[in-house]
Protein backbone atom coordinates (compact mmCIF):
# COMPACT_ATOMS: atom_id res chain seq x y z
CA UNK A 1 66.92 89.96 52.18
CA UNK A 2 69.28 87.05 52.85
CA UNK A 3 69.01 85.29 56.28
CA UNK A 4 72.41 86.51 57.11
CA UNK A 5 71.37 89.88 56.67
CA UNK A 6 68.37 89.87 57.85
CA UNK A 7 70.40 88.81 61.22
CA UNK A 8 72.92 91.43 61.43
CA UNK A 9 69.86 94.12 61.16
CA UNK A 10 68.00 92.63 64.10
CA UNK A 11 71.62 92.31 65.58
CA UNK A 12 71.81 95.90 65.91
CA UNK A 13 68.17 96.22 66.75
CA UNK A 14 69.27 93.82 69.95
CA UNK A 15 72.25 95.63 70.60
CA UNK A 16 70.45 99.21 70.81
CA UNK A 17 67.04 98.30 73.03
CA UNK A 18 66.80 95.36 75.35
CA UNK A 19 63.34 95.23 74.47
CA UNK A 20 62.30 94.23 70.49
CA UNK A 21 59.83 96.48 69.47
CA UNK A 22 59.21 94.90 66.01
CA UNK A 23 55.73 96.25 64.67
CA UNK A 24 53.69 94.20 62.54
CA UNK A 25 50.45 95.78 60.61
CA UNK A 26 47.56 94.42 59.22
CA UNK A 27 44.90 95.60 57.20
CA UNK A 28 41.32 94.86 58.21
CA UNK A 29 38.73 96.97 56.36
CA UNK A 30 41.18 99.42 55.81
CA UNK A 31 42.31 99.93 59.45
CA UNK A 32 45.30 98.74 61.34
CA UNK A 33 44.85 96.33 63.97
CA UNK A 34 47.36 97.13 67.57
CA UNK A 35 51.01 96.70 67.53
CA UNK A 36 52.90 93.94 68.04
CA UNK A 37 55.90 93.68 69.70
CA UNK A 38 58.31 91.33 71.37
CA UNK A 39 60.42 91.69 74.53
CA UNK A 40 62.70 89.65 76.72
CA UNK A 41 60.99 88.05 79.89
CA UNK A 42 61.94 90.79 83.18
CA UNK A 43 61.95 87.85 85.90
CA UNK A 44 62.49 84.09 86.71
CA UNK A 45 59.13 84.11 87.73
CA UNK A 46 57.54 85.94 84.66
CA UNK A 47 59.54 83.89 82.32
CA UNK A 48 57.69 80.70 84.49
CA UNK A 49 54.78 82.37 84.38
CA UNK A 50 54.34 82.65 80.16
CA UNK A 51 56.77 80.14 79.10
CA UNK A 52 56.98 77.36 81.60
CA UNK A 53 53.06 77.40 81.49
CA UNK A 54 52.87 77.19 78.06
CA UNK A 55 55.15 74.23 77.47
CA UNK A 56 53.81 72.80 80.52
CA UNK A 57 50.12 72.81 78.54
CA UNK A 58 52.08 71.71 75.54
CA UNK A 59 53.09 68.52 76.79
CA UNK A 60 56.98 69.28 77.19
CA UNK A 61 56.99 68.65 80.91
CA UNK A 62 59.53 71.09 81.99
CA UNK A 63 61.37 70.82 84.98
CA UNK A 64 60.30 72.83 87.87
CA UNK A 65 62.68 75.07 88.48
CA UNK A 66 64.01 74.94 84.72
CA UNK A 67 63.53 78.43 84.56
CA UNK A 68 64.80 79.70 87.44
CA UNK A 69 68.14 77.99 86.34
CA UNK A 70 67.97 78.98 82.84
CA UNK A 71 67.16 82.81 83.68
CA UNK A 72 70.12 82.87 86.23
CA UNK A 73 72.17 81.42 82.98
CA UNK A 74 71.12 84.69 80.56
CA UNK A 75 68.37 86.96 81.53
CA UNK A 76 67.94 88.31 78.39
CA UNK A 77 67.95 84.75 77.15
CA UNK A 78 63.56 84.34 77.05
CA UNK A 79 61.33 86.48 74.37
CA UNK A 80 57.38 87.15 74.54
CA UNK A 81 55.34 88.38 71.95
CA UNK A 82 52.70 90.29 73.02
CA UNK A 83 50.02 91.77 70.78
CA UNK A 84 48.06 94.32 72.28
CA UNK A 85 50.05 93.99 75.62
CA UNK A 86 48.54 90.28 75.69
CA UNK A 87 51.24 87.68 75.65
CA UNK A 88 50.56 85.23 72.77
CA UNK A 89 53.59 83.59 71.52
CA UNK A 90 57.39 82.88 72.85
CA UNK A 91 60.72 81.36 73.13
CA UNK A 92 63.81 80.94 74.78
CA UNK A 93 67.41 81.37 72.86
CA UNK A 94 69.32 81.31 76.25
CA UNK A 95 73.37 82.13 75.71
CA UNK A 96 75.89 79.46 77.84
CA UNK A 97 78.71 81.66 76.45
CA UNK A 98 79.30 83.63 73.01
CA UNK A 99 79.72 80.57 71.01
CA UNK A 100 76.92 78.13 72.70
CA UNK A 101 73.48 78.52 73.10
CA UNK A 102 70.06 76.56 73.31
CA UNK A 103 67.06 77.29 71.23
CA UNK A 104 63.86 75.90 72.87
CA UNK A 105 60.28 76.73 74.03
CA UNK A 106 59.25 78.06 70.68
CA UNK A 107 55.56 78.31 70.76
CA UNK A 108 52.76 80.36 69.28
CA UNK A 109 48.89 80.13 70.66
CA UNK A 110 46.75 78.72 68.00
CA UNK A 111 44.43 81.36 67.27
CA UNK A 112 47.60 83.55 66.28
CA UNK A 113 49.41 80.75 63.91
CA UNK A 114 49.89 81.07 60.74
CA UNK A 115 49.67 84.89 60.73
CA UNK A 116 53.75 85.68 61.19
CA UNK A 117 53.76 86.71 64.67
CA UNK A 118 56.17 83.06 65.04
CA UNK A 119 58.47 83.89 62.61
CA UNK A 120 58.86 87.48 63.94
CA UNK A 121 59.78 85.97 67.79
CA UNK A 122 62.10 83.20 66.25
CA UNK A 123 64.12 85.59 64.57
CA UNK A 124 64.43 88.27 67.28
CA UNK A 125 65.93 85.06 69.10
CA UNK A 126 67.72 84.15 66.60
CA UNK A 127 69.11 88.07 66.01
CA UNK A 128 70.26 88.25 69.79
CA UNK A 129 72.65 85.69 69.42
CA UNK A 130 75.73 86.47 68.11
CA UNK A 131 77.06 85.84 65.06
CA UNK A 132 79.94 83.33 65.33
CA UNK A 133 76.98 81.29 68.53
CA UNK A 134 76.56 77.84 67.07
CA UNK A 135 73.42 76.74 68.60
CA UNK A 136 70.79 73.34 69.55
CA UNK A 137 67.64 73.41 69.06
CA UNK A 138 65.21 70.43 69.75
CA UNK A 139 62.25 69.68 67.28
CA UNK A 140 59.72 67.62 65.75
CA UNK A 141 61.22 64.95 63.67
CA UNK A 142 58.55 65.94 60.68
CA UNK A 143 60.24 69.82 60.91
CA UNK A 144 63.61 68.72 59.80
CA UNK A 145 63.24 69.65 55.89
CA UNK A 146 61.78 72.81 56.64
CA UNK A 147 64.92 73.58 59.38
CA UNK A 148 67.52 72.58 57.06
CA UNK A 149 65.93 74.32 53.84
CA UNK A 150 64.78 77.58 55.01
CA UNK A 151 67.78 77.91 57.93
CA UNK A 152 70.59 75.76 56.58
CA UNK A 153 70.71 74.15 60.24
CA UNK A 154 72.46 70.70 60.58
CA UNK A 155 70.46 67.28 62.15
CA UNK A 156 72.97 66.15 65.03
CA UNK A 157 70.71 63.01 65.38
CA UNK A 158 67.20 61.75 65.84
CA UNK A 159 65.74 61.26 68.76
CA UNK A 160 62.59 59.60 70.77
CA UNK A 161 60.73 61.16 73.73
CA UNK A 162 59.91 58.86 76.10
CA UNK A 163 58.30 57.58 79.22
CA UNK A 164 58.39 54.61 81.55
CA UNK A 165 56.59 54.49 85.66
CA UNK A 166 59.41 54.68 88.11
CA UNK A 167 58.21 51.07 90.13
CA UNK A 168 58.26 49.28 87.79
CA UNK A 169 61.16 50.22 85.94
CA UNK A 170 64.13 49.56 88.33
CA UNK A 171 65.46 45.78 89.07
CA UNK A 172 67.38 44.31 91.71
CA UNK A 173 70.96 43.88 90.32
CA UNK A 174 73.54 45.01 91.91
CA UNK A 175 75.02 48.28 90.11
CA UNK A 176 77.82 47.92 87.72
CA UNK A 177 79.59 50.98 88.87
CA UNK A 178 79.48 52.33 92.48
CA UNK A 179 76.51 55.45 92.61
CA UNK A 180 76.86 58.53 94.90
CA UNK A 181 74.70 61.61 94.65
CA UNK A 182 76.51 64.04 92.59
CA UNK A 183 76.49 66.99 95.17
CA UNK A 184 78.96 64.11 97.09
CA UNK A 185 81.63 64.36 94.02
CA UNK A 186 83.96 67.33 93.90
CA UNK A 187 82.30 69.46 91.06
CA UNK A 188 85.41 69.99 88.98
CA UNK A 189 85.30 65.99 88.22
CA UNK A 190 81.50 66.60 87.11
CA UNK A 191 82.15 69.51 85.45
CA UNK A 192 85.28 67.81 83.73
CA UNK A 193 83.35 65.07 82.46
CA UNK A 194 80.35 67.29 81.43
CA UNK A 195 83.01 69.60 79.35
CA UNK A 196 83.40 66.56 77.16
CA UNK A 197 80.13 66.97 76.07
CA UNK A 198 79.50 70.99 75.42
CA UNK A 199 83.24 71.94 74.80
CA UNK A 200 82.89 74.62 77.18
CA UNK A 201 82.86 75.50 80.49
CA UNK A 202 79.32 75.13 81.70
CA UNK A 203 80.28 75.82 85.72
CA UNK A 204 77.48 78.31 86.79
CA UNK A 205 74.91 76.49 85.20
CA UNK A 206 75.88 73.18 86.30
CA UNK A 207 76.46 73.86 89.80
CA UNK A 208 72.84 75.05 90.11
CA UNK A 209 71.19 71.97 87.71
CA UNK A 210 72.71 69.33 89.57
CA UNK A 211 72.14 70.92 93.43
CA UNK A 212 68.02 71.82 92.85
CA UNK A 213 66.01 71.25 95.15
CA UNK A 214 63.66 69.95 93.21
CA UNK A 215 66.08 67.36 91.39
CA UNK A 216 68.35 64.75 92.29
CA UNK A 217 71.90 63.92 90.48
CA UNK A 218 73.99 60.50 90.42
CA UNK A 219 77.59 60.27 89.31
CA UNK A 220 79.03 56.95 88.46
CA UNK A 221 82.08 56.38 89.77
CA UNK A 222 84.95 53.63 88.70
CA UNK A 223 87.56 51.78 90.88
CA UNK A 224 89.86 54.47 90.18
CA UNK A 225 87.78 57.48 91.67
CA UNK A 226 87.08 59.12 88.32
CA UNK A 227 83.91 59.91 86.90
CA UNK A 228 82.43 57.66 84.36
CA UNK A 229 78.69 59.19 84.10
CA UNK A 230 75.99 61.36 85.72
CA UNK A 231 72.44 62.09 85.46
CA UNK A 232 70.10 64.38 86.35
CA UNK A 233 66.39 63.77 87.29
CA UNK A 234 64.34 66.51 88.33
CA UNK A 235 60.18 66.90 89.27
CA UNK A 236 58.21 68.97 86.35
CA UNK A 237 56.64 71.98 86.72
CA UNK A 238 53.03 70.67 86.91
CA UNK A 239 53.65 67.48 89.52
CA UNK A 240 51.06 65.66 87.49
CA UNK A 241 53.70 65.68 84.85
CA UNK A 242 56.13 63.40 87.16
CA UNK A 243 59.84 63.77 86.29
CA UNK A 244 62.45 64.43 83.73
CA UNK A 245 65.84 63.39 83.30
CA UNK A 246 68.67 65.32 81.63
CA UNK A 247 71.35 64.95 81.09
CA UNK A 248 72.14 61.04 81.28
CA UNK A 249 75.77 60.60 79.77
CA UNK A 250 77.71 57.44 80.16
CA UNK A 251 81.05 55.79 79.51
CA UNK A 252 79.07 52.84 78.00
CA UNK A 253 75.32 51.25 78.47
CA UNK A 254 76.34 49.09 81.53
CA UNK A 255 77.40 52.62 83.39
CA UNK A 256 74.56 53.89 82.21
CA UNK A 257 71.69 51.28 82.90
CA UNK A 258 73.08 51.86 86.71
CA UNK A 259 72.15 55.02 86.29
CA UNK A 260 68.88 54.75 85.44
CA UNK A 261 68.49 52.32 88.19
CA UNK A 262 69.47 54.57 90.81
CA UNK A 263 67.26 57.25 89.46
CA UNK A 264 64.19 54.93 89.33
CA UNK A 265 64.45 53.46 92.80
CA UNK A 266 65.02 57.33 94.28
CA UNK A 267 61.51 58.49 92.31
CA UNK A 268 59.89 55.06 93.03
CA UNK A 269 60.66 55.92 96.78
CA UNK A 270 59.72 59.02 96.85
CA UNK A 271 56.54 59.24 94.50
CA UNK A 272 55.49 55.36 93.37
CA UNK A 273 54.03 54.95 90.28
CA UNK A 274 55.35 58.39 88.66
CA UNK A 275 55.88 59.26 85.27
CA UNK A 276 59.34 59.34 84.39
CA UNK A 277 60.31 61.06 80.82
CA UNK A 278 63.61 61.39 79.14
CA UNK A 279 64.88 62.29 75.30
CA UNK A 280 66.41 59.27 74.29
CA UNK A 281 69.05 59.43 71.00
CA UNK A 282 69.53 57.10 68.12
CA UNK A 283 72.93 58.39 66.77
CA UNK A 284 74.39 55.77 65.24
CA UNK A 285 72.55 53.97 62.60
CA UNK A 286 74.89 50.39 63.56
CA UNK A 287 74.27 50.58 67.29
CA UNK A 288 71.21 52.07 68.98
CA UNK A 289 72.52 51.05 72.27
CA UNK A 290 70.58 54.28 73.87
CA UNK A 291 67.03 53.08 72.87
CA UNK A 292 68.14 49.75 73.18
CA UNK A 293 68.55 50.53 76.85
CA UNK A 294 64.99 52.58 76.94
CA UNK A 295 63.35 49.28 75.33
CA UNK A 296 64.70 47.44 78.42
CA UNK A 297 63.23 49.39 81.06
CA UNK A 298 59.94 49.44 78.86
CA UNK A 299 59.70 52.89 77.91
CA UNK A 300 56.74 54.11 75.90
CA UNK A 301 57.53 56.45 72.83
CA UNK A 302 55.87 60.00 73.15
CA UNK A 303 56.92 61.69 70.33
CA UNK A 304 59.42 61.50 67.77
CA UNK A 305 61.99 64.50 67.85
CA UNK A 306 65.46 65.89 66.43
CA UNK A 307 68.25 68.07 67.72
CA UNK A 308 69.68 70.60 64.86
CA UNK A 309 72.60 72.34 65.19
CA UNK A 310 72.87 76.32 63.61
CA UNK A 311 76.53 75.32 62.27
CA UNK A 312 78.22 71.86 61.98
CA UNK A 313 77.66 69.46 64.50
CA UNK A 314 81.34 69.62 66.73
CA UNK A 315 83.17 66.56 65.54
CA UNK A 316 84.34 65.96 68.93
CA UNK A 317 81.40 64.93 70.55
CA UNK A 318 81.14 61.66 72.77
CA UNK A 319 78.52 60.81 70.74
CA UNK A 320 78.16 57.06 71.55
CA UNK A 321 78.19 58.14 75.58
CA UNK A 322 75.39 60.23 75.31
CA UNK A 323 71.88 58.16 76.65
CA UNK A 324 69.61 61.13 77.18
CA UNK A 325 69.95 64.75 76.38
């Protein structure tokens, strides 16, 4: 069956149950093994629990209280596959509104790869979404033919995961751009600038990333009082794992170096020699002026990633203002 259809079935599935109750059989001696199904997460602190856990063990150092935003966001948004009643796989296809969503946390325990229980909690993700939802997903860099061969999606850009220790990443000169904590900007001038980016309205979501407790948020401010960038830096679920920033979007790299500056001498402050990670994009072939920026502050490469877009990637993107996603 065509992808498309095979969509519009598990549509309907989705639309009938709020739980997924896709069986899978196999044969072992002749006898069925127990049933598998998959469901959505039925708390913040459940979907922490399996999920944040699991990427946390994974090496994606998720924010702290990722979840808890992200739940708030769509609570039907996070999937578990459970075989026996045992969690062993899941993922998160979390809706901002019917035409934007984010595809992410997509993980299967190894002793159960390999075996279909992945592809069967991708697409019930996939299914919930509807139709006309163009979607990001973050990968590795090496998954890209598969992505665009089996699912058609679309590379926005590649992208390097880095790190770099707060102290000694932050210098002395004087900011290009005068930095305030966001929470002290009206948040219809963040939320204005931010729309640039999504081409939506992001308002519930953004209210609660940029006020965590657990985070802190820097707008960049010009001579005329508008906004001309803002960041996000929050501490990771496991504290060994330090802190992440996202987003980090800038007018251009001066703006955003300032940025980065007042985010490193806030951690370095408050926690020393932390780890400080960040998704850092190469988007234009002629001017890498993002990891140009991350080579600066000596970051050290993690991994090598790619975001992929379900549909085309929107042509009017900011691109070349976009630092770290």
């Amino acid at each position: 069956m065509p992808l498309r259809q095979c969509e519009t079935v598990m549509r309907n599935l989705a639309n009938n149950v709020r739980i997924h109750y896709l069986r899978r059989w196999f044969s072992s001696s002749g006898s069925s093994l127990p049933n598998f199904i998959v469901r959505t997460t039925a708390s913040a602190d459940e979907t922490r629990d399996i999920v944040g856990t699991r990427a946390a063990a994974w090496g994606r150092k998720p924010g702290a209280l990722d979840y808890d935003i992200y739940y708030a966001t769509d609570n039907s948004g996070f999937y578990v596959g459970e075989l026996d009643g045992k969690p062993i796989g899941c993922m998160m296809a979390v809706k901002f509104s019917k035409n934007f969503a984010f595809l992410g946390n997509f993980m299967v325990d190894e002793p159960y790869r390999g075996q279909g229980f992945g592809s069967t909690i991708f697409q019930t993700g996939i299914a919930s979404l509807p139709q006309e939802c163009n979607f990001v997903c973050d990968i590795h860099e090496e998954k890209i033919p598969l992505f665009e061969t089996r699912y058609g999606y679309t590379l926005a850009w590649k992208a390097k995961r880095v790190s770099v220790i707060a102290s000694s990443a932050f210098d002395s000169n004087s900011p290009s751009v005068k930095i305030f904590s966001a929470n002290e900007i009206p948040l219809a001038k963040i939320l204005a600038y931010d729309t640039r980016f999504f081409n939506f309205d992001r308002h519930l979501f953004l209210e609660k990333w940029i006020s965590a407790p657990n985070c802190h948020s820097f707008a960049a401010i010009d001579s005329s009082g508008s906004v001309v960038g803002y960041s996000v830096v929050r501490s990771t679920l496991w504290k060994e794992n330090g802190w992440r920033i996202s987003p980090l979007y800038a007018d251009n790299a001066e703006i955003a170096h300032s940025l980065y500056q007042a985010i490193f001498n806030k951690v370095a402050s408050e926690d020393g020699p932390a780890q400080v990670t960040f998704d850092v994009p190469c988007i234009d072939k002629d001017n890498f002026a993002s990891l140009q920026l991350a080579h600066k502050l000596s970051a050290k490469i993690d991994e090598h990633i790619a975001r992929q877009f379900r549909y085309q990637v929107p042509s009017n993107l900011p691109l070349s203002e976009i630092f770290v996603t």
